[in-house]
C-alpha atoms as a PDB file:
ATOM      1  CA  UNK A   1       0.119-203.393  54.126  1.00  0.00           C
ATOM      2  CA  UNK A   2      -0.171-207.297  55.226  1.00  0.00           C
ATOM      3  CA  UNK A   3       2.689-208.296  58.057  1.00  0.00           C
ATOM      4  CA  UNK A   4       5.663-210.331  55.983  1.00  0.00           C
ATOM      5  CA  UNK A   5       4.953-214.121  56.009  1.00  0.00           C
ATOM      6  CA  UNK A   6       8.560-216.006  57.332  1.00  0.00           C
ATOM      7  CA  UNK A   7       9.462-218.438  55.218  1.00  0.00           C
ATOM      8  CA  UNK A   8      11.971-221.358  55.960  1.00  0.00           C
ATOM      9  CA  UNK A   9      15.238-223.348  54.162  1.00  0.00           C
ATOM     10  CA  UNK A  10      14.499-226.566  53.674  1.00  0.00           C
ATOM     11  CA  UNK A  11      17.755-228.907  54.935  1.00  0.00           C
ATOM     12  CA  UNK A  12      18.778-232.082  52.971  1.00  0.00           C
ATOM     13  CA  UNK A  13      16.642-234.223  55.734  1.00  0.00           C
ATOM     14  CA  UNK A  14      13.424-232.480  55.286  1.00  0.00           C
ATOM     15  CA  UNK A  15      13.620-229.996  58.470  1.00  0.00           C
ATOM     16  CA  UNK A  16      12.585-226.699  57.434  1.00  0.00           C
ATOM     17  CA  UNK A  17      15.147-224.416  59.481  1.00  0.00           C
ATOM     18  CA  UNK A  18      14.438-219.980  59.539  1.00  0.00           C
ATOM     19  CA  UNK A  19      15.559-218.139  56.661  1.00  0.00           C
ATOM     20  CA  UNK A  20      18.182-216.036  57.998  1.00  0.00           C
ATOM     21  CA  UNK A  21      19.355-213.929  54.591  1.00  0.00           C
ATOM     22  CA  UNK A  22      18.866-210.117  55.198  1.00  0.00           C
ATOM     23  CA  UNK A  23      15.091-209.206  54.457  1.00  0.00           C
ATOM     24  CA  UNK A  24      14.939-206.939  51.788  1.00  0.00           C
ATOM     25  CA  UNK A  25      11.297-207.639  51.167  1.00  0.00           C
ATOM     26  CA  UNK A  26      10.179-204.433  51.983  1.00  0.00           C
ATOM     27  CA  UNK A  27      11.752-202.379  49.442  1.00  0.00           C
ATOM     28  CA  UNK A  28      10.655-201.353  45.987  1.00  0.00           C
ATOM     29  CA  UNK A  29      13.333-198.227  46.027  1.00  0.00           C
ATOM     30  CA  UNK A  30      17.413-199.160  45.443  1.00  0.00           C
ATOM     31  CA  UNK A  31      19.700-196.448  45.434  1.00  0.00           C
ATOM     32  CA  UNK A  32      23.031-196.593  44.701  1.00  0.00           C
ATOM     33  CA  UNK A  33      26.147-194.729  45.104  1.00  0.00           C
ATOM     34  CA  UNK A  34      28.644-194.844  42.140  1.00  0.00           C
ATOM     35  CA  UNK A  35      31.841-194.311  42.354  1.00  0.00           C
ATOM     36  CA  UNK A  36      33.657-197.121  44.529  1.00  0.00           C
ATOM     37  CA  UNK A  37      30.309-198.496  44.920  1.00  0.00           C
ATOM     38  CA  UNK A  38      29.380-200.251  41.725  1.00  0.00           C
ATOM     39  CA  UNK A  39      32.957-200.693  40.609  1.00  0.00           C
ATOM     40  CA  UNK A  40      36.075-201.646  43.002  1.00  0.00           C
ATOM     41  CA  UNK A  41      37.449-199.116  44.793  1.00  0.00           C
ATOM     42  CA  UNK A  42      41.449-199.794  44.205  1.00  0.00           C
ATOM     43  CA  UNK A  43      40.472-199.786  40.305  1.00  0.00           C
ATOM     44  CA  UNK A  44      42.081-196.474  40.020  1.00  0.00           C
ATOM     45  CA  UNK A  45      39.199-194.509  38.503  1.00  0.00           C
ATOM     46  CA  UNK A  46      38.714-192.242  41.600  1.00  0.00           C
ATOM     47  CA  UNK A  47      42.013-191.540  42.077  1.00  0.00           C
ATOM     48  CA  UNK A  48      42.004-190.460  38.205  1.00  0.00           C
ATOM     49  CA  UNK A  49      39.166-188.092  39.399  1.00  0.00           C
ATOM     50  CA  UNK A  50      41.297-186.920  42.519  1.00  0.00           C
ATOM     51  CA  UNK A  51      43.976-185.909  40.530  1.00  0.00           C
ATOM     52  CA  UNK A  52      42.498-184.107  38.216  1.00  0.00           C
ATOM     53  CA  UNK A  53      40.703-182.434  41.602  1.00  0.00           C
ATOM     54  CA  UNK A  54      44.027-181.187  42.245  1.00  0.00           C
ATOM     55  CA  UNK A  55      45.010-180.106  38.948  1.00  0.00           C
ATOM     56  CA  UNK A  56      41.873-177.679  38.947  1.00  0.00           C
ATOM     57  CA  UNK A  57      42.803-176.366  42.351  1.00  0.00           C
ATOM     58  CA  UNK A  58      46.604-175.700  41.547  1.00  0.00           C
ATOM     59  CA  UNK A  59      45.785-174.224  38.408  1.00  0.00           C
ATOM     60  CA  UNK A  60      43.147-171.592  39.626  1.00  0.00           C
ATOM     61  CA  UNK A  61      45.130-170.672  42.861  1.00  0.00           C
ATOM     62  CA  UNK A  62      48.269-171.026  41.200  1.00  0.00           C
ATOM     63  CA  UNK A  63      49.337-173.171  44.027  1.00  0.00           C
ATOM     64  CA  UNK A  64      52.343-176.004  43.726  1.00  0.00           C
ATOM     65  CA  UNK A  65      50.591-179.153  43.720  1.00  0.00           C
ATOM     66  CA  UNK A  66      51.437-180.190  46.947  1.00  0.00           C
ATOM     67  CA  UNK A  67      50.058-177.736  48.700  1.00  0.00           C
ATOM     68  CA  UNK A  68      46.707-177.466  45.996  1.00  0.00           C
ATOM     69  CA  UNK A  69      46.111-180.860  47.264  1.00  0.00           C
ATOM     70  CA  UNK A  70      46.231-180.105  50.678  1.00  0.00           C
ATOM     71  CA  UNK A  71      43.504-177.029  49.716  1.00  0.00           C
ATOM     72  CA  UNK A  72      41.021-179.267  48.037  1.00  0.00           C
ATOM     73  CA  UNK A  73      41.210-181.545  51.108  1.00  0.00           C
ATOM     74  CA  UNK A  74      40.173-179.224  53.182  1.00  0.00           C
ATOM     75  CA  UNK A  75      37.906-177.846  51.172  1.00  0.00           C
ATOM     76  CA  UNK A  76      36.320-181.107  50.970  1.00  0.00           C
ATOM     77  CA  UNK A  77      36.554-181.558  54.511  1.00  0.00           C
ATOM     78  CA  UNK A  78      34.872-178.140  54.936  1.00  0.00           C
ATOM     79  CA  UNK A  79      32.010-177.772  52.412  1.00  0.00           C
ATOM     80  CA  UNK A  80      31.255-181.878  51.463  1.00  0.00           C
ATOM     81  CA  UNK A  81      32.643-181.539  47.876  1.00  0.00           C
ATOM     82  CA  UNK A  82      35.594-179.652  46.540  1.00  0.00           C
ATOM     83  CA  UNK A  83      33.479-178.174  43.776  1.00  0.00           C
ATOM     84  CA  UNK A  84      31.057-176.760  46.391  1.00  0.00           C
ATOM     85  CA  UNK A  85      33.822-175.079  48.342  1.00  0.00           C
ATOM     86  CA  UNK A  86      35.176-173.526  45.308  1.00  0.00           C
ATOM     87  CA  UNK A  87      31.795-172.482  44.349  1.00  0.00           C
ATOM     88  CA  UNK A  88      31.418-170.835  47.762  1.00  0.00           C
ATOM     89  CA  UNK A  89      35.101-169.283  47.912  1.00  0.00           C
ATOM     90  CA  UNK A  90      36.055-168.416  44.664  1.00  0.00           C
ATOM     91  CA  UNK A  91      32.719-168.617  42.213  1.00  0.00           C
ATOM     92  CA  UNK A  92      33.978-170.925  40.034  1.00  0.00           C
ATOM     93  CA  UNK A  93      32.111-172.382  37.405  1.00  0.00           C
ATOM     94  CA  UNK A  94      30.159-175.814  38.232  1.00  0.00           C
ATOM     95  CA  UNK A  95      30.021-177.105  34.529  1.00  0.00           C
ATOM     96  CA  UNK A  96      33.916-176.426  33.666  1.00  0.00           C
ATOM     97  CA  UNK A  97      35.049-178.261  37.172  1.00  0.00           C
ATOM     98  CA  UNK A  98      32.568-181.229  36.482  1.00  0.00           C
ATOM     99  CA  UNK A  99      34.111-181.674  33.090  1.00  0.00           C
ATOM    100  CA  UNK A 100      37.449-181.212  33.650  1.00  0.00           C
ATOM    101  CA  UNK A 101      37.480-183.784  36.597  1.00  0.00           C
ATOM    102  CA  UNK A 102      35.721-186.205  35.060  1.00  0.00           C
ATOM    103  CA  UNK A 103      37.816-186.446  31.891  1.00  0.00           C
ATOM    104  CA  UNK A 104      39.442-189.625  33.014  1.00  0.00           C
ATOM    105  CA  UNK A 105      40.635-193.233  30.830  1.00  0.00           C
ATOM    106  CA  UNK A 106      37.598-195.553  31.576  1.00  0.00           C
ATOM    107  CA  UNK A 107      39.665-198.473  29.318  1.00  0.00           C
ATOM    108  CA  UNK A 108      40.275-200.698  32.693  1.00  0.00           C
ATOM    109  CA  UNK A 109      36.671-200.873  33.531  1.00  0.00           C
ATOM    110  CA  UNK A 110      34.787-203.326  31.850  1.00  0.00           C
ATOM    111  CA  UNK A 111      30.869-204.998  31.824  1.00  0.00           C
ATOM    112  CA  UNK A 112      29.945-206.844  34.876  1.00  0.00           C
ATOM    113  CA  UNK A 113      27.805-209.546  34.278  1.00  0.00           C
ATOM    114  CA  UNK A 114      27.297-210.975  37.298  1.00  0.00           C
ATOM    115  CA  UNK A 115      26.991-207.449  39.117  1.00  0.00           C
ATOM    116  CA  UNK A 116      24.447-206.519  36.264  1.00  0.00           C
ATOM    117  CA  UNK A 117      22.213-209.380  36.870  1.00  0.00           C
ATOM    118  CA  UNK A 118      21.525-209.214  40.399  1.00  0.00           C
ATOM    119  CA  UNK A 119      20.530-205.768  40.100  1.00  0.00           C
ATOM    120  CA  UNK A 120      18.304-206.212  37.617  1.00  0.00           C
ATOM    121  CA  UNK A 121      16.913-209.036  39.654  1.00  0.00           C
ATOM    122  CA  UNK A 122      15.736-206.518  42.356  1.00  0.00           C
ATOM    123  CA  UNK A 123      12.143-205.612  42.471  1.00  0.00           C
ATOM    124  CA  UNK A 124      11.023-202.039  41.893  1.00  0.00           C
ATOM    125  CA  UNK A 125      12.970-198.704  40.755  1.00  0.00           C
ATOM    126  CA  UNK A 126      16.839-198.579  41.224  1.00  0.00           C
ATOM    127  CA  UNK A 127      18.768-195.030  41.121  1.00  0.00           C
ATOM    128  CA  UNK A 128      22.014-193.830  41.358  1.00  0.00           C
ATOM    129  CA  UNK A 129      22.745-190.643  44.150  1.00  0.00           C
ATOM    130  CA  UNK A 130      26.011-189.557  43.325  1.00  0.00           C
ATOM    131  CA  UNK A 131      27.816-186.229  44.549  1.00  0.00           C
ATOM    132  CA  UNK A 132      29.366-186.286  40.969  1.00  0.00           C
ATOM    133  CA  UNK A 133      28.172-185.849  37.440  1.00  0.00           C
ATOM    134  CA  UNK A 134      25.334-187.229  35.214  1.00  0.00           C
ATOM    135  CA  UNK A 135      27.788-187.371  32.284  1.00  0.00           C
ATOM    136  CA  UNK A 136      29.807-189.273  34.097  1.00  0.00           C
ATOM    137  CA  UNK A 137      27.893-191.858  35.694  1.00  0.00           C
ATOM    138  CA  UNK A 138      26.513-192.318  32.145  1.00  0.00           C
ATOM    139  CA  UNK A 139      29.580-193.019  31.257  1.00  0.00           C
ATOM    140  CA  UNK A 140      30.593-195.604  34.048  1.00  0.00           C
ATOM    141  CA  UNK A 141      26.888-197.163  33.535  1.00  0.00           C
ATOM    142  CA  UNK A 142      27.939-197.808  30.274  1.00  0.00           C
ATOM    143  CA  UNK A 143      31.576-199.385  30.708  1.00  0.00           C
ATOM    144  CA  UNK A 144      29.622-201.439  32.891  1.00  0.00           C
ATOM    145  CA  UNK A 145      26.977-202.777  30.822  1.00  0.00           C
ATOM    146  CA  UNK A 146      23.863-201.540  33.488  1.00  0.00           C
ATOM    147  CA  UNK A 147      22.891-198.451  31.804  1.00  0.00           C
ATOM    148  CA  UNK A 148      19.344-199.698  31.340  1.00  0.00           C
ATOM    149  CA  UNK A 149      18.940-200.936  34.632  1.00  0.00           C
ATOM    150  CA  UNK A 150      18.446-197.392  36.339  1.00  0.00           C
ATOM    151  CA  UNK A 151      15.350-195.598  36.437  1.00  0.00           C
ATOM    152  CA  UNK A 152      17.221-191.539  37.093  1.00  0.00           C
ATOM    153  CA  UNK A 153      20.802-190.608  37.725  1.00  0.00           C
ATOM    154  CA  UNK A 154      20.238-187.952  40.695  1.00  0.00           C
ATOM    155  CA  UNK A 155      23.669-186.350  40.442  1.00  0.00           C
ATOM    156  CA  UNK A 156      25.316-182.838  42.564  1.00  0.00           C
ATOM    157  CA  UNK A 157      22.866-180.831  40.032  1.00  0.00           C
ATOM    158  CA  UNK A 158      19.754-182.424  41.137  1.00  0.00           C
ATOM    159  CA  UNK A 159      20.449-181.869  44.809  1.00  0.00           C
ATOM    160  CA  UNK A 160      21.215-178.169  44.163  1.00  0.00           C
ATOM    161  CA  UNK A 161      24.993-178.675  44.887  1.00  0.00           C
ATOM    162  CA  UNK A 162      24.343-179.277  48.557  1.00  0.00           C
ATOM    163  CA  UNK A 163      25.669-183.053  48.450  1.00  0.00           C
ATOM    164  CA  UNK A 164      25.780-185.826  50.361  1.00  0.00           C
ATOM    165  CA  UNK A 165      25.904-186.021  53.189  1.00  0.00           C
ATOM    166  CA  UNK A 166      23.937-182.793  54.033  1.00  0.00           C
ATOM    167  CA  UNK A 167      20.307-183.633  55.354  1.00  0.00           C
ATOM    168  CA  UNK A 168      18.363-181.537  52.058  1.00  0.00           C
ATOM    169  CA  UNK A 169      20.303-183.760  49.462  1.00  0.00           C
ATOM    170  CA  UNK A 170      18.176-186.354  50.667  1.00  0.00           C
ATOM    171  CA  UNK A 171      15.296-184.433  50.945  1.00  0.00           C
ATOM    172  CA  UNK A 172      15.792-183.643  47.431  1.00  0.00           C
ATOM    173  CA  UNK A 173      15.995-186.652  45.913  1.00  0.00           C
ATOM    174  CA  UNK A 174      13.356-188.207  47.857  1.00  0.00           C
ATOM    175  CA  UNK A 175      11.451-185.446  46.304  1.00  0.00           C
ATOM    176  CA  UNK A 176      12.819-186.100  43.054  1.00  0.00           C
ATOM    177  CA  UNK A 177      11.964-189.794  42.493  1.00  0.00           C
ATOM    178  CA  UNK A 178       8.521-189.670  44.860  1.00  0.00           C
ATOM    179  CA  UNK A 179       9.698-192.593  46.724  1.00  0.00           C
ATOM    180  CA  UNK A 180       9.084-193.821  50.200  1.00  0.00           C
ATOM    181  CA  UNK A 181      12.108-193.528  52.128  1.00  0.00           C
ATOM    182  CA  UNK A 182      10.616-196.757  54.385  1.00  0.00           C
ATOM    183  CA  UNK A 183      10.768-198.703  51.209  1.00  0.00           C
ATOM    184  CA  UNK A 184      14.125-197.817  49.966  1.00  0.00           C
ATOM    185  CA  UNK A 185      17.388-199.150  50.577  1.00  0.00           C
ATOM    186  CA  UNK A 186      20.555-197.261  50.174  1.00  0.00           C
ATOM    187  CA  UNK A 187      24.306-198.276  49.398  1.00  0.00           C
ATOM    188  CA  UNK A 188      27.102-196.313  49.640  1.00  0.00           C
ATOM    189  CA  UNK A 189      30.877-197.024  50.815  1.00  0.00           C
ATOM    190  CA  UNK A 190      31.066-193.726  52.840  1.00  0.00           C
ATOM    191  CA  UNK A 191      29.526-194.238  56.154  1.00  0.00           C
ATOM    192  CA  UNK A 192      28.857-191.106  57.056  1.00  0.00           C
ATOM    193  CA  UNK A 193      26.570-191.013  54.034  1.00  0.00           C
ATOM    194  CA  UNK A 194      24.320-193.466  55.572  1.00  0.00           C
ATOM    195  CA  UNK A 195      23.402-191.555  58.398  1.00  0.00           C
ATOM    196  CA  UNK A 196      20.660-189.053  57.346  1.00  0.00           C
ATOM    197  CA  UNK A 197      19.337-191.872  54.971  1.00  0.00           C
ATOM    198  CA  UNK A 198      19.202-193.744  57.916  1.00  0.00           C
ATOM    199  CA  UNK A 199      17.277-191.128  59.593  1.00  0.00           C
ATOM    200  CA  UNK A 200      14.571-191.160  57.218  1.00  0.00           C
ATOM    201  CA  UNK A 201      14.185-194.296  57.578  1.00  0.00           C
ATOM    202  CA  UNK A 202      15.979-196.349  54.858  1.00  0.00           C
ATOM    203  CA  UNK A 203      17.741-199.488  55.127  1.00  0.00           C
ATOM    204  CA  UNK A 204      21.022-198.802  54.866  1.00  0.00           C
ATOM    205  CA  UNK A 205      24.087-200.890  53.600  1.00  0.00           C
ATOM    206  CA  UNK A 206      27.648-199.884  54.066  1.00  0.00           C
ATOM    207  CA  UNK A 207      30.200-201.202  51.097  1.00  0.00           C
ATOM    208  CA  UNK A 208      33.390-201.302  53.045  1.00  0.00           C
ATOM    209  CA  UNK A 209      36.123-200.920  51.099  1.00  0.00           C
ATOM    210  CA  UNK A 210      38.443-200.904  53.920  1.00  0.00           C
ATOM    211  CA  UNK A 211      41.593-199.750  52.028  1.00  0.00           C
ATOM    212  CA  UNK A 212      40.112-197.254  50.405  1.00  0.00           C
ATOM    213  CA  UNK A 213      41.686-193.635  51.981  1.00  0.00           C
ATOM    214  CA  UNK A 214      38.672-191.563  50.034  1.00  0.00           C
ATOM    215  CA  UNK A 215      36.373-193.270  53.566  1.00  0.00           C
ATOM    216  CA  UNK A 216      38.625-191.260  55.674  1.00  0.00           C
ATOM    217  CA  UNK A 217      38.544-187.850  54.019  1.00  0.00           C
ATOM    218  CA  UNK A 218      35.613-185.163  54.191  1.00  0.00           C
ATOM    219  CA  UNK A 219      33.526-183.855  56.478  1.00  0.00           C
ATOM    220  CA  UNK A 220      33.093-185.601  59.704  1.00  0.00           C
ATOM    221  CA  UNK A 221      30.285-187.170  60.918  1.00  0.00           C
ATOM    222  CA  UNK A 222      29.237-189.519  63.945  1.00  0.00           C
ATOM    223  CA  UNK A 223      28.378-192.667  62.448  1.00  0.00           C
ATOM    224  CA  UNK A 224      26.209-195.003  65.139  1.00  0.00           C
ATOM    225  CA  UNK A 225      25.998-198.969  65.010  1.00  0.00           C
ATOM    226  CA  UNK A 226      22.070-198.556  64.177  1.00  0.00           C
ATOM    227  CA  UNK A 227      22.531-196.088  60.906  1.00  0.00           C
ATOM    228  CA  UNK A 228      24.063-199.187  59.277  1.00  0.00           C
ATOM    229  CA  UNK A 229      21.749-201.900  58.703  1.00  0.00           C
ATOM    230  CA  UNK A 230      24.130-204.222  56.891  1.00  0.00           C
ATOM    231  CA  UNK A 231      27.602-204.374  55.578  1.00  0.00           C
ATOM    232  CA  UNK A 232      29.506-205.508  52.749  1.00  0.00           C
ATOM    233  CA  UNK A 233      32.706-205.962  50.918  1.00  0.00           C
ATOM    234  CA  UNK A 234      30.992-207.599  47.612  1.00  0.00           C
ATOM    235  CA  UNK A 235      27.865-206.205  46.210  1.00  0.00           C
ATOM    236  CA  UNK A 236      27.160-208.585  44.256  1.00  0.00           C
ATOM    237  CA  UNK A 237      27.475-211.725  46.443  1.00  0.00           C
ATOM    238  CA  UNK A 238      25.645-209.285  49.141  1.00  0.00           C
ATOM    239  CA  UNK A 239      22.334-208.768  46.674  1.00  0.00           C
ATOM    240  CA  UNK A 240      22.681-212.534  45.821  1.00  0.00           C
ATOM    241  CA  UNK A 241      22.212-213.162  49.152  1.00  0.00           C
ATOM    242  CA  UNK A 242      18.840-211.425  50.486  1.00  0.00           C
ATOM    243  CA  UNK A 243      15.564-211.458  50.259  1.00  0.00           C
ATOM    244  CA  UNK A 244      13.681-209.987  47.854  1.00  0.00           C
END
């Protein structure tokens, strides 16, 4: 592979100054997180899905919801996903969680132009790694207007329901969509679920959505200055800004 040529910004008096935008140039792989990554996190969809997370829980261990709440966040905390921990501790069925969680009113979320053209903008594949459902990031793809613009949805079935941030879901879908992890850059607004992405050598971009509380929950993980490469609070102003 030939060494990146630097390129310059050329200033209103003809002085050609370094280009200083985040160098993306290197990657033919985008992979995306979904939920409260390619819509705003305080949109209320997610905590839709975290209800209904706690419906499921107080309704199989006929719990009071309080206190079913407080099980499925440890159980989250625990295993990386509810579903997995209930899978683990009480066998429940994968398909009947997934759709009962993900039965939530998508009428709020709406096309994003602006979000949809500067993906479409980057070069090479684009997929979505989410620790949810297929059916339901079909469904958000299409509220949004970018179903077309993703190559494979690699969902919690594809990565054997060992998800994110566990070191074989990536292993998995690197598997999965044959890419090159040094070509690929990954968002996500968990940081922990940057790290073994990180690791394998991906360029890494953290969507801070500081008031979200679903950063704070799950497992925990020690998250280092160098497993983020960049960070965000607008995705689309962020790929608008790099180079490509």
């Amino acid at each position: 592979m030939f060494p990146l040529m630097e390129t310059g910004v050329l200033t209103e008096n003809g002085a050609v100054q370094p280009d200083s935008r985040p160098d993306f140039r290197h990657v033919r792989y985008w992979i995306f997180d979904l939920d409260n990554t390619l819509y705003r996190a305080d949109n209320g969809i997610f905590a839709q899905i975290e209800s209904r997370m706690t419906d499921y829980v107080a309704a199989l261990l006929k719990l009071p919801r309080d206190q079913a709440r407080l099980r499925q966040k440890e159980l989250y905390r625990q295993y990386g996903t509810t579903l997995s921990g209930l899978m683990c501790e009480h066998d429940v069925d994968a398909e009947d969680y997934l759709h009962h969680v993900h039965d939530i009113d998508l009428g709020e979320l709406g096309p994003d132009a602006p979000l949809a053209e500067a993906v479409a903008a980057l070069p090479g594949q684009r997929f979505i790694f989410t620790n949810g459902c297929r059916n339901h990031a079909a469904r958000i793809l299409d509220r949004l207007g970018m179903t077309h613009l993703f190559e494979s949805v690699w969902d919690i079935r594809t990565i054997a329901f060992a998800p994110k941030p566990q070191a074989a879901a990536y292993d998995s879908v690197v598997r999965a969509g044959g890419v090159d992890a040094r070509a690929s850059a990954m968002f996500d607004d968990i940081p922990r679920n940057l790290v073994p992405a990180r690791a394998l050598g991906m360029t890494t971009v953290w969507l801070n959505n500081r008031d979200s509380p679903w950063t704070q929950h799950g497992p925990q993980m020690d998250v280092a200055d160098g497993d983020i490469s960049h960070e965000t609070d607008d995705l689309t102003t962020f790929l608008n800004s790099i180079r490509i």
